[in-house]
N, C-alpha and C. Protein backbone atom coordinates (compact mmCIF):
# COMPACT_ATOMS: atom_id res chain seq x y z
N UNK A 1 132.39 50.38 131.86
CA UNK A 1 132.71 51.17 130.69
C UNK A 1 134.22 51.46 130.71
N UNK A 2 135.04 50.90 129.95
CA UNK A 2 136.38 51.40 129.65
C UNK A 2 136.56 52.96 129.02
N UNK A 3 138.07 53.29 129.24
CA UNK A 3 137.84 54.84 128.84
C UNK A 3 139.37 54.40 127.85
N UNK A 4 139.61 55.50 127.41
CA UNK A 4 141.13 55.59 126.43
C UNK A 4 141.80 57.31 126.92
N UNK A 5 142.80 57.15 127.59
CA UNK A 5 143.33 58.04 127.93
C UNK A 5 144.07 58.64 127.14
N UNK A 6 143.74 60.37 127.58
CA UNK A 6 144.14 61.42 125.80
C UNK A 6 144.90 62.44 126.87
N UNK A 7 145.82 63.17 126.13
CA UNK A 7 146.34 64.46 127.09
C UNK A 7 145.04 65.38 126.87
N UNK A 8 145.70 66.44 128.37
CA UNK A 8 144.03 67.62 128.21
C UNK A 8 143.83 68.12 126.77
N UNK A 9 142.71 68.17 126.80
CA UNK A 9 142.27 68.58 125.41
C UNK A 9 140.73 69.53 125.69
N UNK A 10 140.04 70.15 124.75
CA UNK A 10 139.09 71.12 125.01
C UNK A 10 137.67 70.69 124.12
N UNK A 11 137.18 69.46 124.77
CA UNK A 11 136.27 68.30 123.95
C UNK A 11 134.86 68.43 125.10
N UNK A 12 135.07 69.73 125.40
CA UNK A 12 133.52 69.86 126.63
C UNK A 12 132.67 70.50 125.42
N UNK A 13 131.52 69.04 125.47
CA UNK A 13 130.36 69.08 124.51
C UNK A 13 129.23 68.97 125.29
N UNK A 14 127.93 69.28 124.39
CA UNK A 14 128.05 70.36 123.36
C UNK A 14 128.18 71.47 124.25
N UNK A 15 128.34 72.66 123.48
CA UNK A 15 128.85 73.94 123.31
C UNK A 15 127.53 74.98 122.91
N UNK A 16 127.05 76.16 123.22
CA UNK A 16 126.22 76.94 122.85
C UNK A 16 127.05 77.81 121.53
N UNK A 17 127.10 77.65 119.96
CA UNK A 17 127.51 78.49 119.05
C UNK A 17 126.63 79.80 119.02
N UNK A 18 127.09 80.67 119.47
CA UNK A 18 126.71 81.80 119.78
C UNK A 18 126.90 82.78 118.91
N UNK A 19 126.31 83.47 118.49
CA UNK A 19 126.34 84.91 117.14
C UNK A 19 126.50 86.52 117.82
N UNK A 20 128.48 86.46 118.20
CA UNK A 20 128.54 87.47 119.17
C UNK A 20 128.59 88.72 118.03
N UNK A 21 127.83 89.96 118.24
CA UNK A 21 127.60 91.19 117.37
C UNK A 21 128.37 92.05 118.16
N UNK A 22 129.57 93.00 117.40
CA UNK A 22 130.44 94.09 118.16
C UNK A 22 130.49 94.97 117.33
N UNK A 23 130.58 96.37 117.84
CA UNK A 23 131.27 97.24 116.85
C UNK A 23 130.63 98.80 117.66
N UNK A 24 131.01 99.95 116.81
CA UNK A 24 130.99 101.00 117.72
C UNK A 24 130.11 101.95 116.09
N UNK A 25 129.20 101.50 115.45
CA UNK A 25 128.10 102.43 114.49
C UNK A 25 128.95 102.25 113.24
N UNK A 26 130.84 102.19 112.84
CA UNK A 26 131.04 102.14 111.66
C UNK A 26 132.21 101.21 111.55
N UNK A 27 131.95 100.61 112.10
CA UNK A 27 133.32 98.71 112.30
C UNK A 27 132.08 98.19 112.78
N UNK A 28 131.35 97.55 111.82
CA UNK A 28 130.37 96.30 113.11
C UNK A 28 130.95 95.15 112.35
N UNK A 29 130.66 93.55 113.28
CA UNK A 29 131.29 92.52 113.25
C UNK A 29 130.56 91.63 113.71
N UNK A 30 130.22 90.29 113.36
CA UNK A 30 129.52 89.03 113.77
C UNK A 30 130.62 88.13 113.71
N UNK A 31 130.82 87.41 114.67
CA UNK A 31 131.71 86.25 115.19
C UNK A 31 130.85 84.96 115.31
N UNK A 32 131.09 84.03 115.40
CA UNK A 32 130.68 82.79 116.15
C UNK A 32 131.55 82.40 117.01
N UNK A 33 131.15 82.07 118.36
CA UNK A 33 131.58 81.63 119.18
C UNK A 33 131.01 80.40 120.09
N UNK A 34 131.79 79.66 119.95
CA UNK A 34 131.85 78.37 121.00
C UNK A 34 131.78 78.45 122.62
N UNK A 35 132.80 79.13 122.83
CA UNK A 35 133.57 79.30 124.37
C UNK A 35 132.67 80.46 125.08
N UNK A 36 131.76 80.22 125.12
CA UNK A 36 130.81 81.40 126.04
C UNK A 36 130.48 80.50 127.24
N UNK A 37 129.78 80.90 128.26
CA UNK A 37 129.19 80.76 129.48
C UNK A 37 128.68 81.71 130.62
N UNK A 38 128.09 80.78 131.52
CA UNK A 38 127.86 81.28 132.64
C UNK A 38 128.86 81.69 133.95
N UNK A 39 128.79 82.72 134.34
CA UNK A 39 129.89 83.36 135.07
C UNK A 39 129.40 83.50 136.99
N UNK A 40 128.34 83.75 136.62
CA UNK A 40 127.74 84.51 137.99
C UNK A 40 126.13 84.64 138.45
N UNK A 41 125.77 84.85 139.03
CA UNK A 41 124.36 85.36 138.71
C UNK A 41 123.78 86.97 138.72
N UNK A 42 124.46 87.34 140.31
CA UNK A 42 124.23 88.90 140.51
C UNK A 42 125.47 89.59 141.39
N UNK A 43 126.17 90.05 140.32
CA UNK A 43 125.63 90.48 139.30
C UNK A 43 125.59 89.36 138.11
N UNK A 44 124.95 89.60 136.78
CA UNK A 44 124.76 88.64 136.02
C UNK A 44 125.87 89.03 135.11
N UNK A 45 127.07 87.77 134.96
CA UNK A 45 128.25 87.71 134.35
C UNK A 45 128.32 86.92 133.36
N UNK A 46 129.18 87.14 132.44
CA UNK A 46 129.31 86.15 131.68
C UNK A 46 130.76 86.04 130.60
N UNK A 47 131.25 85.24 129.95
CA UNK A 47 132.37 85.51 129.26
C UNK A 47 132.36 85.04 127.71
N UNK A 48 133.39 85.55 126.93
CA UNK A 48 133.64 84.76 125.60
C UNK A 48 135.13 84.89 125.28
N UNK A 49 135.68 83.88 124.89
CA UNK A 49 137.24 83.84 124.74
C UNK A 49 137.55 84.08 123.35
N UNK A 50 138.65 84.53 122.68
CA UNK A 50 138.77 85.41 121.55
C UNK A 50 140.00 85.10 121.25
N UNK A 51 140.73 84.60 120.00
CA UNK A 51 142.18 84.79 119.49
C UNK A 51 142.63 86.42 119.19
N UNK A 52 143.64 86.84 119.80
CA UNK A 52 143.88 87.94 119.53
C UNK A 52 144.33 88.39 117.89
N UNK A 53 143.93 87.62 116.78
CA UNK A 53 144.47 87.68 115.58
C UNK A 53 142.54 88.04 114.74
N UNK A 54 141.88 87.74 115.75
CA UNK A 54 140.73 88.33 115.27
C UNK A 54 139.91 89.54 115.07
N UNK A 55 139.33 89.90 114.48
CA UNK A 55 138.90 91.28 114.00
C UNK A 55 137.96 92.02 115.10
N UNK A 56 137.27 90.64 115.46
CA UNK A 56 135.88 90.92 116.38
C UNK A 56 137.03 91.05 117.76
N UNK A 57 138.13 90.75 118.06
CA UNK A 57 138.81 90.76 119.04
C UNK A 57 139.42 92.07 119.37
N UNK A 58 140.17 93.18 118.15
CA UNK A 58 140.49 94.09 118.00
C UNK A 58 139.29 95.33 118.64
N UNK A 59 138.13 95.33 118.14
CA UNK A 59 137.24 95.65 118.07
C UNK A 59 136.18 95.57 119.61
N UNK A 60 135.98 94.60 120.13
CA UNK A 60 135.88 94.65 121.56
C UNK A 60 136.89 94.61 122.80
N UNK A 61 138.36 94.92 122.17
CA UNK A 61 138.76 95.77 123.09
C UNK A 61 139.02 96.71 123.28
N UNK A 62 138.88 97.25 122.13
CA UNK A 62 138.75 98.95 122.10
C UNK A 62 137.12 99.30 123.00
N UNK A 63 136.05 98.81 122.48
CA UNK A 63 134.64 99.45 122.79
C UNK A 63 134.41 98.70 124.15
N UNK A 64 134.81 97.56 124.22
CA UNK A 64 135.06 97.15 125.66
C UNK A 64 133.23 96.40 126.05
N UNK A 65 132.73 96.32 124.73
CA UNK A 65 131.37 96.08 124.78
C UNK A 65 130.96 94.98 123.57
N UNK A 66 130.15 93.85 124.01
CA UNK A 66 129.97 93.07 122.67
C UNK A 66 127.98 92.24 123.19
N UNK A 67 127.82 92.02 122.10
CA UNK A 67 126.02 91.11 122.44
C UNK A 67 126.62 89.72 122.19
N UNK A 68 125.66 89.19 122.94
CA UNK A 68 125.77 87.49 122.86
C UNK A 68 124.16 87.41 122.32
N UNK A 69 124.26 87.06 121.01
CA UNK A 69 122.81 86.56 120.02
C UNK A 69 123.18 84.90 120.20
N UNK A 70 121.89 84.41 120.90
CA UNK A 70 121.95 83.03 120.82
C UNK A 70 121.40 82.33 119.29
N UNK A 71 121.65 81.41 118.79
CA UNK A 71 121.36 81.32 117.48
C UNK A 71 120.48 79.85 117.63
N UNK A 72 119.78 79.52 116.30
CA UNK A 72 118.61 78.74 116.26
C UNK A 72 119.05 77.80 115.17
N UNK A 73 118.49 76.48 115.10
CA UNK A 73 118.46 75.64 113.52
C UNK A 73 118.57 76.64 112.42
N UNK A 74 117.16 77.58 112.78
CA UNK A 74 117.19 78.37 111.02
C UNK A 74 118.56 79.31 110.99
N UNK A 75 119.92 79.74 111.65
CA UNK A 75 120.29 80.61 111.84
C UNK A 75 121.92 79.35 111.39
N UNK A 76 121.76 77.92 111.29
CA UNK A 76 122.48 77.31 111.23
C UNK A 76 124.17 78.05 110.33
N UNK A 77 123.19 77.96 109.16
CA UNK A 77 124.39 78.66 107.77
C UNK A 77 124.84 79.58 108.22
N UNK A 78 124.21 80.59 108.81
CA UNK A 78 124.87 81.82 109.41
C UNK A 78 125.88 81.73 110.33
N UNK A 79 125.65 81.05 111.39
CA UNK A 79 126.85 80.39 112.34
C UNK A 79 127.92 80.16 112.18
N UNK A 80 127.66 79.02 111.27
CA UNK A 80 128.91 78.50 110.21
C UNK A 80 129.38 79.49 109.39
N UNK A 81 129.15 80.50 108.90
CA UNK A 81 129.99 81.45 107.50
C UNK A 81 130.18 82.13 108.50
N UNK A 82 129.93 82.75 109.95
CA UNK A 82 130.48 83.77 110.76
C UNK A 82 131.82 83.26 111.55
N UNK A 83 131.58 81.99 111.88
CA UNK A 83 132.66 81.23 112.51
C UNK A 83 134.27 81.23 111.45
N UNK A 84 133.87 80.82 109.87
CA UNK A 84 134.85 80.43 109.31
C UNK A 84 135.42 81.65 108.46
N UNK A 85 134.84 82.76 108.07
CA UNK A 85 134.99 83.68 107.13
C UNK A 85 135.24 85.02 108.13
N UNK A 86 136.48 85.58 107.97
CA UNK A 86 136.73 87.31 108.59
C UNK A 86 136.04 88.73 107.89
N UNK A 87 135.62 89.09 109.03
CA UNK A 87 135.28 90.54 108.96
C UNK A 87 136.50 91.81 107.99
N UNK A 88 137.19 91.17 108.12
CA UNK A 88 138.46 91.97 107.42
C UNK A 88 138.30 91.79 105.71
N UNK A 89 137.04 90.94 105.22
CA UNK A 89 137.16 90.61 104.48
C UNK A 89 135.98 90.69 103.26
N UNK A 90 134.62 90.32 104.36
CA UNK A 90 133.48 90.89 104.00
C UNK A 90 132.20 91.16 105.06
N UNK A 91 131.81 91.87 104.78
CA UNK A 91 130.54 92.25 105.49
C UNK A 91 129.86 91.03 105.96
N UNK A 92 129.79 90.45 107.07
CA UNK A 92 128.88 89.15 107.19
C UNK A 92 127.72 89.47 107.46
N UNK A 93 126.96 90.55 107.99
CA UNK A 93 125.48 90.97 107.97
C UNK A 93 125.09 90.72 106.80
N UNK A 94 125.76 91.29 105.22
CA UNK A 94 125.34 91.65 103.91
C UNK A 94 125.52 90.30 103.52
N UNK A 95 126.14 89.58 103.93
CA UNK A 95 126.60 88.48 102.93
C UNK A 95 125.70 87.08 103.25
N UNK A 96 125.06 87.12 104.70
CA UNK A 96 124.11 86.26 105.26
C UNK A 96 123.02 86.63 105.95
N UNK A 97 122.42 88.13 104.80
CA UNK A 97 121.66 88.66 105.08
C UNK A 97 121.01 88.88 106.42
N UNK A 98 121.63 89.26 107.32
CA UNK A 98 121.59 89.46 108.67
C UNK A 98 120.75 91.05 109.05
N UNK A 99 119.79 91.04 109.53
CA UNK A 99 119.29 92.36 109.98
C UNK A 99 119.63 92.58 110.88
N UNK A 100 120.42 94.05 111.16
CA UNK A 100 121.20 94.31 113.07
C UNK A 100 120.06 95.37 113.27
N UNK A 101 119.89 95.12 114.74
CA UNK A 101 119.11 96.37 115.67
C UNK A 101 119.78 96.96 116.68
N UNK A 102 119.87 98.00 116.56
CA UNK A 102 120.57 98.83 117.96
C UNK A 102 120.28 98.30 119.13
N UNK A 103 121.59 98.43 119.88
CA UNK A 103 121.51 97.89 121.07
C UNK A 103 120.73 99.52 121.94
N UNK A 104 120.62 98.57 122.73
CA UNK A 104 120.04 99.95 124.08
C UNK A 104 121.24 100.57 125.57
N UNK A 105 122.13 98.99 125.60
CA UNK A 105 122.99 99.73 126.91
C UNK A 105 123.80 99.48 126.43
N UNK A 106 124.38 99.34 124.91
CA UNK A 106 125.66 99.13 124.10
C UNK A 106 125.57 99.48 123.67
N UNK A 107 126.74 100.28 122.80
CA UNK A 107 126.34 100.99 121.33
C UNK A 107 126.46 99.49 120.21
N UNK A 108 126.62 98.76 120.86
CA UNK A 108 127.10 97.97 119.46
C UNK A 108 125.59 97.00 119.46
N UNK A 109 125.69 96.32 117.95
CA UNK A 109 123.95 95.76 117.44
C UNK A 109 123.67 94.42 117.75
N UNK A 110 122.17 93.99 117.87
CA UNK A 110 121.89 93.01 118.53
C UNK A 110 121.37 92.22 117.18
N UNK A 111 121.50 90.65 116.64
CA UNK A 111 120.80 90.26 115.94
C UNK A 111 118.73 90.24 115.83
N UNK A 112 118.34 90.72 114.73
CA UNK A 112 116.73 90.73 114.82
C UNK A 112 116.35 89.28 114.75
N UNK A 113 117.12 88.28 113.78
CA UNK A 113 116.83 86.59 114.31
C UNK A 113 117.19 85.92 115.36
N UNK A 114 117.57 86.79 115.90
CA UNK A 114 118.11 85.88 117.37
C UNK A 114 117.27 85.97 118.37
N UNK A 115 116.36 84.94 119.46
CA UNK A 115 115.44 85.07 120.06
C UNK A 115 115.75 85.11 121.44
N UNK A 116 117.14 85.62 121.42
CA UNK A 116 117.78 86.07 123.30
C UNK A 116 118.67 86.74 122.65
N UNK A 117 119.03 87.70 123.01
CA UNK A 117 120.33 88.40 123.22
C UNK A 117 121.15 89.15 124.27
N UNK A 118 121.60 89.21 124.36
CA UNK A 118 122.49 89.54 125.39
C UNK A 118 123.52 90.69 125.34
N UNK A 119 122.84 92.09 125.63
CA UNK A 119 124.39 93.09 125.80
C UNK A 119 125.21 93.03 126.88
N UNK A 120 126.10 93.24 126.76
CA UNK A 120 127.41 92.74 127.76
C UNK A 120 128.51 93.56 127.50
N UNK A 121 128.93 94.08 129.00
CA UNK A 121 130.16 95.20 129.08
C UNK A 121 131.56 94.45 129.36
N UNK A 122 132.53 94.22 128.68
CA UNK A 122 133.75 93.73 129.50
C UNK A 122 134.14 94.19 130.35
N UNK A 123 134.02 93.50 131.69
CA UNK A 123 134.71 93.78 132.90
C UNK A 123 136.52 94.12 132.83
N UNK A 124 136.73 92.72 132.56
CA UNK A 124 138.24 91.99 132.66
C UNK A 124 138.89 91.65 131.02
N UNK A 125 139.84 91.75 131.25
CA UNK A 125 140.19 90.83 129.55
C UNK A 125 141.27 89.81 130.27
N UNK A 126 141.53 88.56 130.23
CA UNK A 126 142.69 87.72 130.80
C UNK A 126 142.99 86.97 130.06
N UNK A 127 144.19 87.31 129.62
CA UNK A 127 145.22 86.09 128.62
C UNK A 127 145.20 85.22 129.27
N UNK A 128 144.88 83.63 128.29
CA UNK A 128 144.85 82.47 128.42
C UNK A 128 145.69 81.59 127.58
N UNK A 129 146.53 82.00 126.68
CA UNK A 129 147.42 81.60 125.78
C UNK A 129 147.20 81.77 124.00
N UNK A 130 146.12 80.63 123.77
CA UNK A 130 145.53 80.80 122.60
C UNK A 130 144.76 81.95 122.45
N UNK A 131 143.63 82.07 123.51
CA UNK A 131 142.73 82.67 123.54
C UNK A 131 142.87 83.82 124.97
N UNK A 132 142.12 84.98 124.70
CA UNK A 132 141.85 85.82 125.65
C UNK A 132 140.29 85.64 126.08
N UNK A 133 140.95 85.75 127.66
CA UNK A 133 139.09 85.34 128.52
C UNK A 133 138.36 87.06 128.25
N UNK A 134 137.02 87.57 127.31
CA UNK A 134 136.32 88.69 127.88
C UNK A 134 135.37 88.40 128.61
N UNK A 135 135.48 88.97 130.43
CA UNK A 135 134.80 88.76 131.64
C UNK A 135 133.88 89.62 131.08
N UNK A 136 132.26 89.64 131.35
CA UNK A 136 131.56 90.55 131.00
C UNK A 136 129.92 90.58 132.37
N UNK A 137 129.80 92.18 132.64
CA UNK A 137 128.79 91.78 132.83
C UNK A 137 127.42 92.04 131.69
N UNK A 138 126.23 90.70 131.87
CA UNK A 138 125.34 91.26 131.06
C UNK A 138 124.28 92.79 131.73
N UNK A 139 124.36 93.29 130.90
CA UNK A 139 123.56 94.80 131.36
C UNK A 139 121.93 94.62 130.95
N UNK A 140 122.11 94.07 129.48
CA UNK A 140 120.20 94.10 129.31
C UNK A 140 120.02 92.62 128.27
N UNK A 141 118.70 91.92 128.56
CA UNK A 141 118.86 90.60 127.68
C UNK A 141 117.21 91.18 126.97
N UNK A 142 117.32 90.91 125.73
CA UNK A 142 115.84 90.94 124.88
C UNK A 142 115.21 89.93 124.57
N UNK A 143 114.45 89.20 124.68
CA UNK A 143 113.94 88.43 124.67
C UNK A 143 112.47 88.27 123.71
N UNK A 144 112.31 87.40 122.43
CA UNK A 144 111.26 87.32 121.36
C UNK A 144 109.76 86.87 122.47
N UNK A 145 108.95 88.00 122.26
CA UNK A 145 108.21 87.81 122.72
C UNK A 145 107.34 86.47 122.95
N UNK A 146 106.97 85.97 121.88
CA UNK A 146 106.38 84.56 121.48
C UNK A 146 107.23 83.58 122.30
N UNK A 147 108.10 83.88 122.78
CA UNK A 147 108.74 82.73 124.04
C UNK A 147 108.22 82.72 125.17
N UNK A 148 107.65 83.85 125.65
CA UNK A 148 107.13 84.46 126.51
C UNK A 148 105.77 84.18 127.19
N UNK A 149 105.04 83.20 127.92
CA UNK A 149 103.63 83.01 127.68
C UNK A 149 102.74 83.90 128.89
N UNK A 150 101.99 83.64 128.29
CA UNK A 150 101.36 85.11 129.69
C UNK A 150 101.15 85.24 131.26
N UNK A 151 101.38 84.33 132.01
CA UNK A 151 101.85 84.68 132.81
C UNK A 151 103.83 84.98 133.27
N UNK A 152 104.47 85.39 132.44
CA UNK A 152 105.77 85.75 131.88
C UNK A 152 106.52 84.86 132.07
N UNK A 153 106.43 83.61 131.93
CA UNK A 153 107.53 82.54 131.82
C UNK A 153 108.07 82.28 130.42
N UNK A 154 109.23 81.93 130.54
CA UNK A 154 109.90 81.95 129.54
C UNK A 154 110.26 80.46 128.88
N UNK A 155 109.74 80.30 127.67
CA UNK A 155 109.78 79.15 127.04
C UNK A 155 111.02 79.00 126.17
N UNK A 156 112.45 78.64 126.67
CA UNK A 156 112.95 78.50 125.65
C UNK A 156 113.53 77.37 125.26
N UNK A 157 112.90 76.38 125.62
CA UNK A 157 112.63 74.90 124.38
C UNK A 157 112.10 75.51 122.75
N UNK A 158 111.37 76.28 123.07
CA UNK A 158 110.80 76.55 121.80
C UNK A 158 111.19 77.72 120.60
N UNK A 159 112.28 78.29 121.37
CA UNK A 159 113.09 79.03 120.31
C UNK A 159 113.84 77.97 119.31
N UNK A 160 114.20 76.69 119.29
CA UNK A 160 114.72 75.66 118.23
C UNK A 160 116.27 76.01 118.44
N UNK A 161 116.82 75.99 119.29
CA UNK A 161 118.24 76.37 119.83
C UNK A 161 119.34 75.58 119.32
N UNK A 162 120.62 76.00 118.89
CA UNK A 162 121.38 75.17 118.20
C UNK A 162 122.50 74.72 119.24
N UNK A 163 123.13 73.39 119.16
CA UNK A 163 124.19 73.16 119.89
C UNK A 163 125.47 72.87 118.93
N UNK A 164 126.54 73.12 119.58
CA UNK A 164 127.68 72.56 118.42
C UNK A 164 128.34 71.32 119.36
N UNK A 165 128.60 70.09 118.44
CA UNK A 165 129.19 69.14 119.25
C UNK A 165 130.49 68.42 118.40
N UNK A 166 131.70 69.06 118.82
CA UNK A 166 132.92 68.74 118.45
C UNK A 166 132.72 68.80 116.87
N UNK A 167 132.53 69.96 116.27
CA UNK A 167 133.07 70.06 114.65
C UNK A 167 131.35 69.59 114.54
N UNK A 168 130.22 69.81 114.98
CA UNK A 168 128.71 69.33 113.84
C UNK A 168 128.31 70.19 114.67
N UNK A 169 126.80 70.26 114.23
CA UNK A 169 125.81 71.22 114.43
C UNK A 169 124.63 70.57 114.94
N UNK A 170 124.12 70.68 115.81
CA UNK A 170 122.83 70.24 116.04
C UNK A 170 121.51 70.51 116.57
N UNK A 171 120.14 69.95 116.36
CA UNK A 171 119.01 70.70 117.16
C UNK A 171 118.93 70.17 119.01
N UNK A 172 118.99 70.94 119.62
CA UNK A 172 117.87 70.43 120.44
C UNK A 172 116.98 69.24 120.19
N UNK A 173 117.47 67.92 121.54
CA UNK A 173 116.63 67.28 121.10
C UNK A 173 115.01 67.26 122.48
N UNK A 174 114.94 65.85 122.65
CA UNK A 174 113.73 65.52 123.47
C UNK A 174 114.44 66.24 125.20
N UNK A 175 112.78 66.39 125.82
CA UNK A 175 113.13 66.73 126.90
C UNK A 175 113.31 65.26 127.80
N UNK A 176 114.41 65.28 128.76
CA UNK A 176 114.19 64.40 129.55
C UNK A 176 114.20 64.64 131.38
N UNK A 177 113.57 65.94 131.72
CA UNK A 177 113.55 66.39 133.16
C UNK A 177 113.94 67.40 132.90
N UNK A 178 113.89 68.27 134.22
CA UNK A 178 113.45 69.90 134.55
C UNK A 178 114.71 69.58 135.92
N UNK A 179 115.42 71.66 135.84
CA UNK A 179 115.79 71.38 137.40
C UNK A 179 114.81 70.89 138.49
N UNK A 180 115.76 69.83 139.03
CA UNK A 180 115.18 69.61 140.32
C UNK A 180 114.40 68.34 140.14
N UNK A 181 114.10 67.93 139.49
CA UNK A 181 112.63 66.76 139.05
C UNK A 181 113.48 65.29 140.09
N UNK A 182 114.33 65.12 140.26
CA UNK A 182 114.81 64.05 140.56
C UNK A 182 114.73 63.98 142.23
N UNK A 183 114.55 64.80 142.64
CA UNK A 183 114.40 65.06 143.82
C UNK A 183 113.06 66.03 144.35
N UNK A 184 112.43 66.14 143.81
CA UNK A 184 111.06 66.35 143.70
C UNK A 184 110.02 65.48 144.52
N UNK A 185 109.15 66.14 144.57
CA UNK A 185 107.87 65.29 145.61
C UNK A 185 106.96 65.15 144.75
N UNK A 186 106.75 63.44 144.49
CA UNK A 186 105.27 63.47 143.95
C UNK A 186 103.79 64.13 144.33
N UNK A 187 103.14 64.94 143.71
CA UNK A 187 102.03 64.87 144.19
C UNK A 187 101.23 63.41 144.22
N UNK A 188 100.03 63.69 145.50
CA UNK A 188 99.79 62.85 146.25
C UNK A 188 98.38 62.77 145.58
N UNK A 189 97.98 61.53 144.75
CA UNK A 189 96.67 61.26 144.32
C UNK A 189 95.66 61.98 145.43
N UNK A 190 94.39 62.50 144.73
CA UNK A 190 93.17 62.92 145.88
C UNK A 190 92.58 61.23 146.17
N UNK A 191 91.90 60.88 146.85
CA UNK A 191 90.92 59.77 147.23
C UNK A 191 89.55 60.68 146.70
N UNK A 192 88.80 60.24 146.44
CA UNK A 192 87.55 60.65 146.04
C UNK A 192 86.50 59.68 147.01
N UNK A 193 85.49 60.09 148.03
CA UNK A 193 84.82 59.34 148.96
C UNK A 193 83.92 59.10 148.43
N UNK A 194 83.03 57.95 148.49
CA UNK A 194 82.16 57.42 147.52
C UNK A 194 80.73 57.78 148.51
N UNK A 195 79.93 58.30 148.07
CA UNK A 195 79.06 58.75 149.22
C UNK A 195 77.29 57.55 148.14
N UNK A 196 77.12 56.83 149.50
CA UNK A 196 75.60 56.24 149.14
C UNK A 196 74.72 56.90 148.95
């Protein structure tokens, strides 16, 4: 496989577009964000990077607190008008009919279509040039029950999860392995003894 050599560039696909909710009861704000991840485990960390020319940016560094709403296919349009359109400008709850629910260890609101969410305290804030890193830990995650099957495992293939891949949008596709499967032990057929 030949390659074509590019200067660094920021083309790590896909990306989780994320529906981050901030605000302190009378400034609330929905962002989309790309640049989220995994930080840590325990404590359980995590981050989202922010242009300081943004509203939702102003706003979680004052409250120092923001939710990470993971978003779905049906939540697509919403993504997109939160990503491209400012809070400075219009209400994006009202305008993409968004229902917010109080957070519990944040004051700020968690999406009701979102089937994970995530409240999260900023630890750290660290300038990165374009963007500022917010270090966060997560404090409480909610989770849509119906993901949930009864002995409490968590199904989330089946929330319909969205990925963003360089400028498109996409579903979740086929599964192809589980951690670990590659190195896994087959189970071992039974013999069944044939008795005369």
């Amino acid at each position: 496989m030949s390659k074509i050599k590019w200067p660094g560039s920021v083309l790590l696909a896909p990306v989780p577009p994320v529906l981050v909710t901030c605000g302190d009861g009378d400034n609330e704000n929905i962002i989309t964000i790309g640049w989220t991840g995994v930080l840590n485990t325990k404590p359980p960390m995590t981050y989202i990077s922010l242009r300081p020319s943004r509203l939702s940016y102003e706003i979680i560094s004052t409250t120092r607190e923001f939710t990470i709403n993971l978003s779905t296919v049906d939540l697509v349009k919403a993504v997109d008008f939160c990503g491209v359109k400012s809070g400075r400008d219009i209400n994006k709850f009202e305008a993409m009919n968004l229902k917010s629910v109080p957070g519990e260890s944040v004051k700020c609101p968690m999406l009701a279509a979102s089937p994970l969410s995530m409240e999260c305290r900023v630890k750290e804030i660290i300038p990165l040039g374009t963007h500022e890193l917010f270090m966060a830990e997560i404090m409480t995650v909610h989770v849509e029950d119906a993901l949930i099957d009864a002995n409490g495992k968590l199904h989330m293939d089946k929330a319909n999860l969205l990925a963003y891949v360089h400028g498109e949008y996409f579903g979740l596709g086929e599964k192809y392995g589980s951690f670990g499967y590659s190195v896994r032990k087959k189970k071992k057929k039974k013999t069944v003894k044939k008795t005369n």
